[in-house]
C-alpha atoms as a PDB file:
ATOM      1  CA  UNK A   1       0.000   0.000   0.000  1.00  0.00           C
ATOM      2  CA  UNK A   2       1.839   3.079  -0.955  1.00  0.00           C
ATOM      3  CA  UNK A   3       1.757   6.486   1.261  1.00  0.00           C
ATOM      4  CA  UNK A   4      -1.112   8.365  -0.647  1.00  0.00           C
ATOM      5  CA  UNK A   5      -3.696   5.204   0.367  1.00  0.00           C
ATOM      6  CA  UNK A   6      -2.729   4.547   4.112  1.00  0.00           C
ATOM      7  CA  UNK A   7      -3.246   8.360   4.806  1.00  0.00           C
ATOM      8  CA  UNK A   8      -6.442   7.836   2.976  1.00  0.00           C
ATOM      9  CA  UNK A   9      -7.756   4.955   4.330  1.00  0.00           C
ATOM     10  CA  UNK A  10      -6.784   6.352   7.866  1.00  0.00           C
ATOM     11  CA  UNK A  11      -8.711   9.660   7.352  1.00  0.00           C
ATOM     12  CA  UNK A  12     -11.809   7.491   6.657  1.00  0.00           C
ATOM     13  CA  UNK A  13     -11.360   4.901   8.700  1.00  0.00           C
ATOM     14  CA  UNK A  14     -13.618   4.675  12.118  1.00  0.00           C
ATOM     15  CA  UNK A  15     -11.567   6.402  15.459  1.00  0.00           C
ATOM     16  CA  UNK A  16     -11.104   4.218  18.352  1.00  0.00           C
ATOM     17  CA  UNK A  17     -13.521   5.152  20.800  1.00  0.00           C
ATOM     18  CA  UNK A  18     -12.659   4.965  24.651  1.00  0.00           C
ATOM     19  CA  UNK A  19     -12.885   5.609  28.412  1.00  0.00           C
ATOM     20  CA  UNK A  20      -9.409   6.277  29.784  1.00  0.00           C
ATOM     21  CA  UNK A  21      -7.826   7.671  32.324  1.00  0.00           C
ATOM     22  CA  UNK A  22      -4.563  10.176  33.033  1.00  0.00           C
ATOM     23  CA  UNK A  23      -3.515   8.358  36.964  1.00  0.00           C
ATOM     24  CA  UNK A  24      -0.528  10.153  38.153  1.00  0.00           C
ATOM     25  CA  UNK A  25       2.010   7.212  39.390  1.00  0.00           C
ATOM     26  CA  UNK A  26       3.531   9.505  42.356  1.00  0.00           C
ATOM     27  CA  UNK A  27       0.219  10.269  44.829  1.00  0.00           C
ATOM     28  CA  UNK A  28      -2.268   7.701  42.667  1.00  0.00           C
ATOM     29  CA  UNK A  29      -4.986  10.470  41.722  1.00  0.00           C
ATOM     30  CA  UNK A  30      -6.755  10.109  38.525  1.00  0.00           C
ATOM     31  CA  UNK A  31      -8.504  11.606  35.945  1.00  0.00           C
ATOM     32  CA  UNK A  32     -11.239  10.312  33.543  1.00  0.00           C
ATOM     33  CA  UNK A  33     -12.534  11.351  30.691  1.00  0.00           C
ATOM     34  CA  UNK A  34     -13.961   9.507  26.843  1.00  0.00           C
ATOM     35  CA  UNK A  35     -13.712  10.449  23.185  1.00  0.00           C
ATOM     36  CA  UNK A  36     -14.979   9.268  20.296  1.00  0.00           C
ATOM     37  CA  UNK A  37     -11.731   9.811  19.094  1.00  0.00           C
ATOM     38  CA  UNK A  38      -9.414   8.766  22.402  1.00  0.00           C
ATOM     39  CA  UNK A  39      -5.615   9.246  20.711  1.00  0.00           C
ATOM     40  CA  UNK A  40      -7.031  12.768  19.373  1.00  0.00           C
ATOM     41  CA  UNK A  41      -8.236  13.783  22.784  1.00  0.00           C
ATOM     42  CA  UNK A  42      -4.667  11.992  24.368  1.00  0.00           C
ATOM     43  CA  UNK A  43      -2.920  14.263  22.466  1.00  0.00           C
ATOM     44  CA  UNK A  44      -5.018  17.295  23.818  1.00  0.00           C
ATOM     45  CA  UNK A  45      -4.672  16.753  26.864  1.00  0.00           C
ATOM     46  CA  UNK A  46      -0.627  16.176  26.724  1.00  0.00           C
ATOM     47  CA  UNK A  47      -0.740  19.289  24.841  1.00  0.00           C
ATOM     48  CA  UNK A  48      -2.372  21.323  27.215  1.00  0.00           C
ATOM     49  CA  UNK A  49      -0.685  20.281  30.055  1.00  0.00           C
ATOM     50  CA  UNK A  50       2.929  20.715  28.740  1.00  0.00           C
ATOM     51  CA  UNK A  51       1.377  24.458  27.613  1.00  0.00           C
ATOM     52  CA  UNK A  52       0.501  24.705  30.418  1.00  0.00           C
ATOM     53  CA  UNK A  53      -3.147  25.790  30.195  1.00  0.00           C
ATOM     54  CA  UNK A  54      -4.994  22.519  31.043  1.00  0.00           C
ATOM     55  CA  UNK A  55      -8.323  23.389  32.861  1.00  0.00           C
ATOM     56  CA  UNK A  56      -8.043  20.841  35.331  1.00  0.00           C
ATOM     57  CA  UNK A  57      -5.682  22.658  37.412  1.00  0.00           C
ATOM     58  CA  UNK A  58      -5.111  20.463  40.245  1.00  0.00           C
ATOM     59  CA  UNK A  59      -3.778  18.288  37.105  1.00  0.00           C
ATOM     60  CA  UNK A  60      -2.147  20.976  35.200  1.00  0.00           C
ATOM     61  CA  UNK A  61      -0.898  21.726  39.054  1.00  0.00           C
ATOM     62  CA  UNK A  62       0.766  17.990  39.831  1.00  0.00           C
ATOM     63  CA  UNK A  63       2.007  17.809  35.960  1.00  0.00           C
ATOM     64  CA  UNK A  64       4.521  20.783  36.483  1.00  0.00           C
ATOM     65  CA  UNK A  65       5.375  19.199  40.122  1.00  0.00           C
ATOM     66  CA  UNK A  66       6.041  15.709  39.381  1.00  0.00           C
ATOM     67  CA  UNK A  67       6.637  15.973  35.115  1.00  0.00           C
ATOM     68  CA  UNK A  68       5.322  14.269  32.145  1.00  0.00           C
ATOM     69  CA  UNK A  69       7.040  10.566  32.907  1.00  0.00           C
ATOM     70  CA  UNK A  70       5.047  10.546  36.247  1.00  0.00           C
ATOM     71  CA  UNK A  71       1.902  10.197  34.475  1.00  0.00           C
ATOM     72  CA  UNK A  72       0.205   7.345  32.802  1.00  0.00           C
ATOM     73  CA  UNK A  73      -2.508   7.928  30.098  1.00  0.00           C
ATOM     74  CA  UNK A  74      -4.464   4.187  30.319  1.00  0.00           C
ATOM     75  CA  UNK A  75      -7.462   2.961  28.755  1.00  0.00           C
ATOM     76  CA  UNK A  76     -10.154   1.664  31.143  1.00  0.00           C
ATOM     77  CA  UNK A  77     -12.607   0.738  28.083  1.00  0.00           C
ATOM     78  CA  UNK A  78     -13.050   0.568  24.603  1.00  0.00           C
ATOM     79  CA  UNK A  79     -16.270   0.960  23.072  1.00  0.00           C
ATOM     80  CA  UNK A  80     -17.291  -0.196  19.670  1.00  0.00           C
ATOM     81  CA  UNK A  81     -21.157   1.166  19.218  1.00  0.00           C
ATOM     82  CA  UNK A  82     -23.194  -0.701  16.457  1.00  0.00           C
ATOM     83  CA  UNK A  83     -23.835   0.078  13.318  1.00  0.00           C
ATOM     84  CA  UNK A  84     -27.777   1.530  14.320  1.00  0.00           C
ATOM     85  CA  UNK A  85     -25.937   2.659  17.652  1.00  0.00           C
ATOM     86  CA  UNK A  86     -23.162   5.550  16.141  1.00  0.00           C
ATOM     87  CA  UNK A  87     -24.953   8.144  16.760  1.00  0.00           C
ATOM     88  CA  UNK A  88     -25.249   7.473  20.134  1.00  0.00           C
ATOM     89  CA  UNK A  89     -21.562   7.388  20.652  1.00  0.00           C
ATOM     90  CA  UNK A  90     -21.142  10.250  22.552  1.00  0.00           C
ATOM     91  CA  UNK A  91     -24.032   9.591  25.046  1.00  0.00           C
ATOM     92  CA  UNK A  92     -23.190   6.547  25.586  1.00  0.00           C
ATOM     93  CA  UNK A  93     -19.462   7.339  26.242  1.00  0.00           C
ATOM     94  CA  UNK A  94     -20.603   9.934  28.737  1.00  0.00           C
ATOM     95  CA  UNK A  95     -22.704   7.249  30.504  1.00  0.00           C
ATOM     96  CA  UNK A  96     -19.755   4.954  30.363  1.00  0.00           C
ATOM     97  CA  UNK A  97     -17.464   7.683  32.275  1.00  0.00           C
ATOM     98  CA  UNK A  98     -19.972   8.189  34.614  1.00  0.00           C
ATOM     99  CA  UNK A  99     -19.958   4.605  35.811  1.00  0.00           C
ATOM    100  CA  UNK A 100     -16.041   4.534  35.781  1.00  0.00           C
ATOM    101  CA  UNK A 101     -16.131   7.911  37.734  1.00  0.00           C
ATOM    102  CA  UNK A 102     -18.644   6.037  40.326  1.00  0.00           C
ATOM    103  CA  UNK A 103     -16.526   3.014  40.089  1.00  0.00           C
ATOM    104  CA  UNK A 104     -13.574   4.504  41.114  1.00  0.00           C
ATOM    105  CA  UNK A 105     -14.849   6.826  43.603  1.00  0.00           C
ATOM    106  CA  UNK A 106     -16.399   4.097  45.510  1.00  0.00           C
ATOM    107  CA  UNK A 107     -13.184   2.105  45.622  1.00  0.00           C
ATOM    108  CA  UNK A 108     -11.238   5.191  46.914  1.00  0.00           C
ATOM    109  CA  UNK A 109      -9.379   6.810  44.660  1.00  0.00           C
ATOM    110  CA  UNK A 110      -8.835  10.159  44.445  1.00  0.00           C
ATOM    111  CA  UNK A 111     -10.137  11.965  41.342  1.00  0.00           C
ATOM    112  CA  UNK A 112      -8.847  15.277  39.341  1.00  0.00           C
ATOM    113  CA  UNK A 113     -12.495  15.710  38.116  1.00  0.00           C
ATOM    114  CA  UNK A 114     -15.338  17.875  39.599  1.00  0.00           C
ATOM    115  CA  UNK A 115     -18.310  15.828  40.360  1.00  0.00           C
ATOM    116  CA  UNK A 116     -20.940  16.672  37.431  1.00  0.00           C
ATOM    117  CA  UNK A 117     -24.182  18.137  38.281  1.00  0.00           C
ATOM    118  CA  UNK A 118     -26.874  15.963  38.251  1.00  0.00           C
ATOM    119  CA  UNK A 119     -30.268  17.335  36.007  1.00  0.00           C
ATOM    120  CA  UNK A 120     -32.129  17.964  38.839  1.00  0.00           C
ATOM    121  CA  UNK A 121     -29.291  20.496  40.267  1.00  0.00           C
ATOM    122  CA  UNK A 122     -29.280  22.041  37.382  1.00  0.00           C
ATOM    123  CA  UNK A 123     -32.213  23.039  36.857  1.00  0.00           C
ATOM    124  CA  UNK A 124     -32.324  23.784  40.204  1.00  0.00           C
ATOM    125  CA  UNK A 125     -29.395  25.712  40.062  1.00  0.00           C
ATOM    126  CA  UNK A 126     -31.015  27.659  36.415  1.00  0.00           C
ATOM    127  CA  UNK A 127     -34.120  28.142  38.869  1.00  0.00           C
ATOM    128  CA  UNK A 128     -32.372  29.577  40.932  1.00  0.00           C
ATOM    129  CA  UNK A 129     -30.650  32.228  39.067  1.00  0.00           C
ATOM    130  CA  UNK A 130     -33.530  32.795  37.033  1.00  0.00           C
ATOM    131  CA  UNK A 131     -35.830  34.259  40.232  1.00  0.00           C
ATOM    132  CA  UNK A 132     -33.851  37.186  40.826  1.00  0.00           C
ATOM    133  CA  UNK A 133     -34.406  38.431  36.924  1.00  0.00           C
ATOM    134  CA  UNK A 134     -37.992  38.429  37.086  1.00  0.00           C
END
């Protein structure tokens, strides 16, 4: 297969799609996050943090600390949605962090990420806001 075809078949090929977390080897903390595109988003987040701009800053904190080789970008799980089921991808890679998020809060380890606001809070939280403009 010559250059021209492999960047081709690449470009249109499907993205791995994946759960995965950044766990920093020196204190254990972790953070999770999905992509319908994982490497693209790996490469993100790398880029961010050696920029120094990440918006996790407790990460972007422990990254200038401890360095790049501390740091271990792992997949927790692939996903491979149907055919009838791709354009559910992202959903259902949210619901799949979620789960690892509740997973690995309940066995103890310590995240980077902000706990997510349920529906209810916000709307609650919109509610709120919303009574002092009217």
């Amino acid at each position: 297969m010559d250059r021209k075809a492999a960047i081709r078949e690449y470009k249109l090929g499907p993205r791995p799609m994946a759960v995965f977390q950044i766990r920093n080897t020196v204190n254990e903390r972790v953070f999770v996050d999905s992509s319908i595109n994982f490497p693209g988003k790996i490469n993100r987040h790398k880029f961010q943090l050696n920029a120094g701009n990440h918006p996790v800053k407790d990460l972007q904190t422990d990254w200038k600390q401890f360095g790049e080789a501390t740091f271990k970008f792992e997949i927790l799980e692939e996903y491979s949605p149907s055919e009838s089921a791709v354009d559910n991808a992202k959903e259902d890679l949210a619901a799949l962090e979620a789960l690892w998020l509740e997973k690995l809060t309940n066995d103890g380890v310590e995240l980077y990420n902000e706990r997510k606001l349920t529906r209810e809070e916000r709307l609650a939280m919109i509610a709120a806001n919303n009574r002092g403009k009217f």
